[in-house]
Every structure is written in C-alpha cells, then in structure tokens.
C-alpha atoms as a PDB file:
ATOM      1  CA  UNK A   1    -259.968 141.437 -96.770  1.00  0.00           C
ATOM      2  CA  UNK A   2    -258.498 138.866 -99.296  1.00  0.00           C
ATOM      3  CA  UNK A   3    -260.250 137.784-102.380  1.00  0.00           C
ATOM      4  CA  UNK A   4    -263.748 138.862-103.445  1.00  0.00           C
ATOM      5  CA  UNK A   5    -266.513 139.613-101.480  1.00  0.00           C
ATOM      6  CA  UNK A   6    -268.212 136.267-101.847  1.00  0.00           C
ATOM      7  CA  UNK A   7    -265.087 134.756-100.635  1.00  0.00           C
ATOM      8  CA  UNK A   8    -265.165 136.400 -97.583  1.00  0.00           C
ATOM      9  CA  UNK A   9    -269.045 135.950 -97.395  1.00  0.00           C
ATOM     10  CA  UNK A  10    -268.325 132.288 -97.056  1.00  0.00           C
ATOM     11  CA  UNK A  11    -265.613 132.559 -94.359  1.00  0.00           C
ATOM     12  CA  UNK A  12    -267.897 134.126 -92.351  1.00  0.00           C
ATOM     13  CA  UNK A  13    -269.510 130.867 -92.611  1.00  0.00           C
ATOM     14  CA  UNK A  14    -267.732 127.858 -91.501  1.00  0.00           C
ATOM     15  CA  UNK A  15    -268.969 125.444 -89.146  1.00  0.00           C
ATOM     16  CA  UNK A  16    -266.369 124.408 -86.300  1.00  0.00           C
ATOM     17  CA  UNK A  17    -266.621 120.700 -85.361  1.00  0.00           C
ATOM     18  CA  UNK A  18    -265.433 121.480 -80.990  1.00  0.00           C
ATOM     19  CA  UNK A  19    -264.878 118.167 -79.182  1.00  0.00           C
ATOM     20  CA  UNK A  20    -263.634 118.779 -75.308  1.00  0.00           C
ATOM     21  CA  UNK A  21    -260.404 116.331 -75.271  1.00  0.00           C
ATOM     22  CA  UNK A  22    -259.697 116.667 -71.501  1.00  0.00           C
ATOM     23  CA  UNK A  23    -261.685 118.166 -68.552  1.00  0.00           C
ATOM     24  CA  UNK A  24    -260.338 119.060 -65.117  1.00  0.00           C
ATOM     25  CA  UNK A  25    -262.260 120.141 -62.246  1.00  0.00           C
ATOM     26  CA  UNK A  26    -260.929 122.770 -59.998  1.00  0.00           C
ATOM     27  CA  UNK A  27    -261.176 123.920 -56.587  1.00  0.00           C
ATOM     28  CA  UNK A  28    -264.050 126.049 -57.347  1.00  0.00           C
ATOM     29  CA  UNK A  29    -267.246 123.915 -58.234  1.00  0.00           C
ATOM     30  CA  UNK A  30    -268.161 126.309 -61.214  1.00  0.00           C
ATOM     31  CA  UNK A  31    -264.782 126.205 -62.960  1.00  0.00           C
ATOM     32  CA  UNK A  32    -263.701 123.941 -64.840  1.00  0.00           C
ATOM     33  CA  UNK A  33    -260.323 123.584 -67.059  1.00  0.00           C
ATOM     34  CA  UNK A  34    -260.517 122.319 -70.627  1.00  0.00           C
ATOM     35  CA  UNK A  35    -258.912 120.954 -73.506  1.00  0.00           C
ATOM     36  CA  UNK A  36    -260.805 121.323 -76.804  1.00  0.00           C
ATOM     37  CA  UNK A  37    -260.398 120.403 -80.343  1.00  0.00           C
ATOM     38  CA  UNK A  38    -261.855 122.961 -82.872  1.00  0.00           C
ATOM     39  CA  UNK A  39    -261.657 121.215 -86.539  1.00  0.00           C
ATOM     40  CA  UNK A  40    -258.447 119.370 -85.676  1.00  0.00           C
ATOM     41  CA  UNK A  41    -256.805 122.261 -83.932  1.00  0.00           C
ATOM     42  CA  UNK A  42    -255.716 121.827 -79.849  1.00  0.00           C
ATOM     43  CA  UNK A  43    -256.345 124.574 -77.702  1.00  0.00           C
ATOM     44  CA  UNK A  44    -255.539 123.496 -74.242  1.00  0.00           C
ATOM     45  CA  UNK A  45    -256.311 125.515 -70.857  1.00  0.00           C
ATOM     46  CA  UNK A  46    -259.829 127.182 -71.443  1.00  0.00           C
ATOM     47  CA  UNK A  47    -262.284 127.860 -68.718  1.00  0.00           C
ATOM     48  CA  UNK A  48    -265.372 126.993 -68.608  1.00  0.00           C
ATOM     49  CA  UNK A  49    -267.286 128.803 -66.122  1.00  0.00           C
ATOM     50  CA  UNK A  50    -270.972 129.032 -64.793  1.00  0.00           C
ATOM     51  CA  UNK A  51    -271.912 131.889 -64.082  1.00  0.00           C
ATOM     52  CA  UNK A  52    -275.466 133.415 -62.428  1.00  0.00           C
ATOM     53  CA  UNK A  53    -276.418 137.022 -63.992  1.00  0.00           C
ATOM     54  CA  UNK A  54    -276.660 139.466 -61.483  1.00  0.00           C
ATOM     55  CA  UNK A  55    -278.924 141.977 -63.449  1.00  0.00           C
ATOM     56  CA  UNK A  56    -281.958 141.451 -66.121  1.00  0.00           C
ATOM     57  CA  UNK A  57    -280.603 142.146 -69.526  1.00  0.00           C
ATOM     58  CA  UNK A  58    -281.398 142.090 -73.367  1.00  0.00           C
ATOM     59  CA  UNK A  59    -280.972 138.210 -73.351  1.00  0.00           C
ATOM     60  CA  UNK A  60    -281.037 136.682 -69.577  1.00  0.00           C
ATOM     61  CA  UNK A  61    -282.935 137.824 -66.907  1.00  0.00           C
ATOM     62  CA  UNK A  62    -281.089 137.607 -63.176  1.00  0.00           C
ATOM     63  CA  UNK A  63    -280.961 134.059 -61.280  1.00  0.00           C
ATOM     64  CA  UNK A  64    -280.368 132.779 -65.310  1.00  0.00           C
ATOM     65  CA  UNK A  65    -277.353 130.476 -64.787  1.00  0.00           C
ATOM     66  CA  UNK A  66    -274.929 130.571 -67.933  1.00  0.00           C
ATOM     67  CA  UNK A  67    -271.646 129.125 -69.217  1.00  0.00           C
ATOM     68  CA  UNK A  68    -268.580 131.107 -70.485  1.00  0.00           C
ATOM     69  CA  UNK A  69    -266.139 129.546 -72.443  1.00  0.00           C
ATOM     70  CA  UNK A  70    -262.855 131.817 -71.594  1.00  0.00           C
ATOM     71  CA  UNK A  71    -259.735 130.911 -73.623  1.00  0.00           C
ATOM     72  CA  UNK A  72    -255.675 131.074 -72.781  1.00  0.00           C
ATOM     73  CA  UNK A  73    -254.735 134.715 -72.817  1.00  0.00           C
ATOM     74  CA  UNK A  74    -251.541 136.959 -71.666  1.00  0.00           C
ATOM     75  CA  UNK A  75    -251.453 140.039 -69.623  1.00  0.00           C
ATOM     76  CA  UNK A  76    -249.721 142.957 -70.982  1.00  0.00           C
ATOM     77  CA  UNK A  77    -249.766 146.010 -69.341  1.00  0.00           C
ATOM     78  CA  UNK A  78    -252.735 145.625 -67.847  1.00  0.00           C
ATOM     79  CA  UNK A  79    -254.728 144.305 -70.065  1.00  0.00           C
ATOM     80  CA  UNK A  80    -255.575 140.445 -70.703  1.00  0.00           C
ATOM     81  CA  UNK A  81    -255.629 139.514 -74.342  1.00  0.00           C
ATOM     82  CA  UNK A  82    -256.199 135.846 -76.051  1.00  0.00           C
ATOM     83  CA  UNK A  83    -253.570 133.763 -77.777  1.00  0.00           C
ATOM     84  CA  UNK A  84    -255.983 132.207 -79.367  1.00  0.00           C
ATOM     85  CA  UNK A  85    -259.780 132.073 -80.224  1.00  0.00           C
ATOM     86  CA  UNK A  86    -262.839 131.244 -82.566  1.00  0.00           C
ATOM     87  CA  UNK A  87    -266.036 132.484 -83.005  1.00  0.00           C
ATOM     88  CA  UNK A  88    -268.373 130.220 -80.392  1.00  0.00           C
ATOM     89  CA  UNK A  89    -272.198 130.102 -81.040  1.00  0.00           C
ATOM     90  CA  UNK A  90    -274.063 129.320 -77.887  1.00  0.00           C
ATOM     91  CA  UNK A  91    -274.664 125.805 -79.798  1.00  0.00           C
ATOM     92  CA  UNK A  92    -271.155 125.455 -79.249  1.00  0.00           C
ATOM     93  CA  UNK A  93    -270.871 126.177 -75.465  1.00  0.00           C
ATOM     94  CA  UNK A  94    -273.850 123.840 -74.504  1.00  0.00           C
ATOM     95  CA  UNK A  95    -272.206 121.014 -76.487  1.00  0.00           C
ATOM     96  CA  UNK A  96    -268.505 122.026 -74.534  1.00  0.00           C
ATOM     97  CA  UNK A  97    -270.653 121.615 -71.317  1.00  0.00           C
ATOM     98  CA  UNK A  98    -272.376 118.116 -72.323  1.00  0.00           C
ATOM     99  CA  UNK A  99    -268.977 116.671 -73.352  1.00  0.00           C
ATOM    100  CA  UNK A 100    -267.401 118.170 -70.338  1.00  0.00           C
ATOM    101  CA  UNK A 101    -270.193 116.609 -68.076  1.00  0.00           C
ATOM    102  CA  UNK A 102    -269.791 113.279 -69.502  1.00  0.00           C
ATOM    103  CA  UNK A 103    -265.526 113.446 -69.070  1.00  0.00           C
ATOM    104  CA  UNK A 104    -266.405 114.345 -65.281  1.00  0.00           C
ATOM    105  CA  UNK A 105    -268.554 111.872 -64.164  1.00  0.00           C
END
C-alpha cells in the first residue's frame, strides 16, 4: 500500500519470533488458554485448541488431530471479529503447542 512494491514484497516477509509466556488449562482437556509473545508484542487470552477433522479434505484426512490457535476477538452484531492477530505458519502453531506442553507439565 505504502512505499514501492519491493517494500511491500519484504513485509510480506518477516519472520515472527512467538514464545507462549503463560499457559492455562481449562475445563475442557483440548483447550487451552494462552499468553504469547510475537516479536516483543503481548497478546494475552488465545486458545489453543485440538481439534479432530470430521471430513477428508485438501490437506487432512478425518481422525487427523490438529491445533488452532484462536486469538481475543469481540462480538458485534453477530459476528466475532479479532482485536488482534498475525499471520501464523503451521511452524508456528506446533512450536505454540511444544512450549505450551512444556509450561503444563
């Protein structure tokens, strides 16, 4: 939007360093509350959830178990929408789900 088009090339780019600062287990074995740290910046209250797919799709097949990272969001209307969020590889979710393993035990 801003700058050239190499600029925003690299933008598209960045690495996020995500470090899970807190974890805290729920009622429900397959949630679990965290507290991450994306390149310095504090996002408390994300879920992480596992999840088993249901149906066989382009990427996971059903009986896969998966993790969702779900961050803070409001309801308007009725609608849900995020307060805040960053692009998350699935590098990035099995690395929330090692560090939150290791904060739980």
């Amino acid at each position: 939007m801003f700058g050239t088009e190499n600029q925003e090339v690299k933008a598209n780019a960045v690495s996020y360093e995500v470090k899970v600062d807190a974890a805290r287990a729920t009622k429900n074995d397959k949630i679990v509350m965290i507290d991450i740290d994306v390149n310095g910046v504090k996002i408390k209250s994300c879920i992480l959830k596992e999840v088993t797919v249901k149906k066989n799709g382009d990427k996971y097949k059903a009986g896969d178990v998966i993790y969702l990272v779900q961050f803070p969001s409001d309801k308007v209307g009725d609608k849900y929408y995020n307060r805040v969020w960053f692009p998350i590889t699935n590098k990035h979710i099995a690395d929330i789900v090692r560090q939150t393993q290791e904060l739980l035990k």
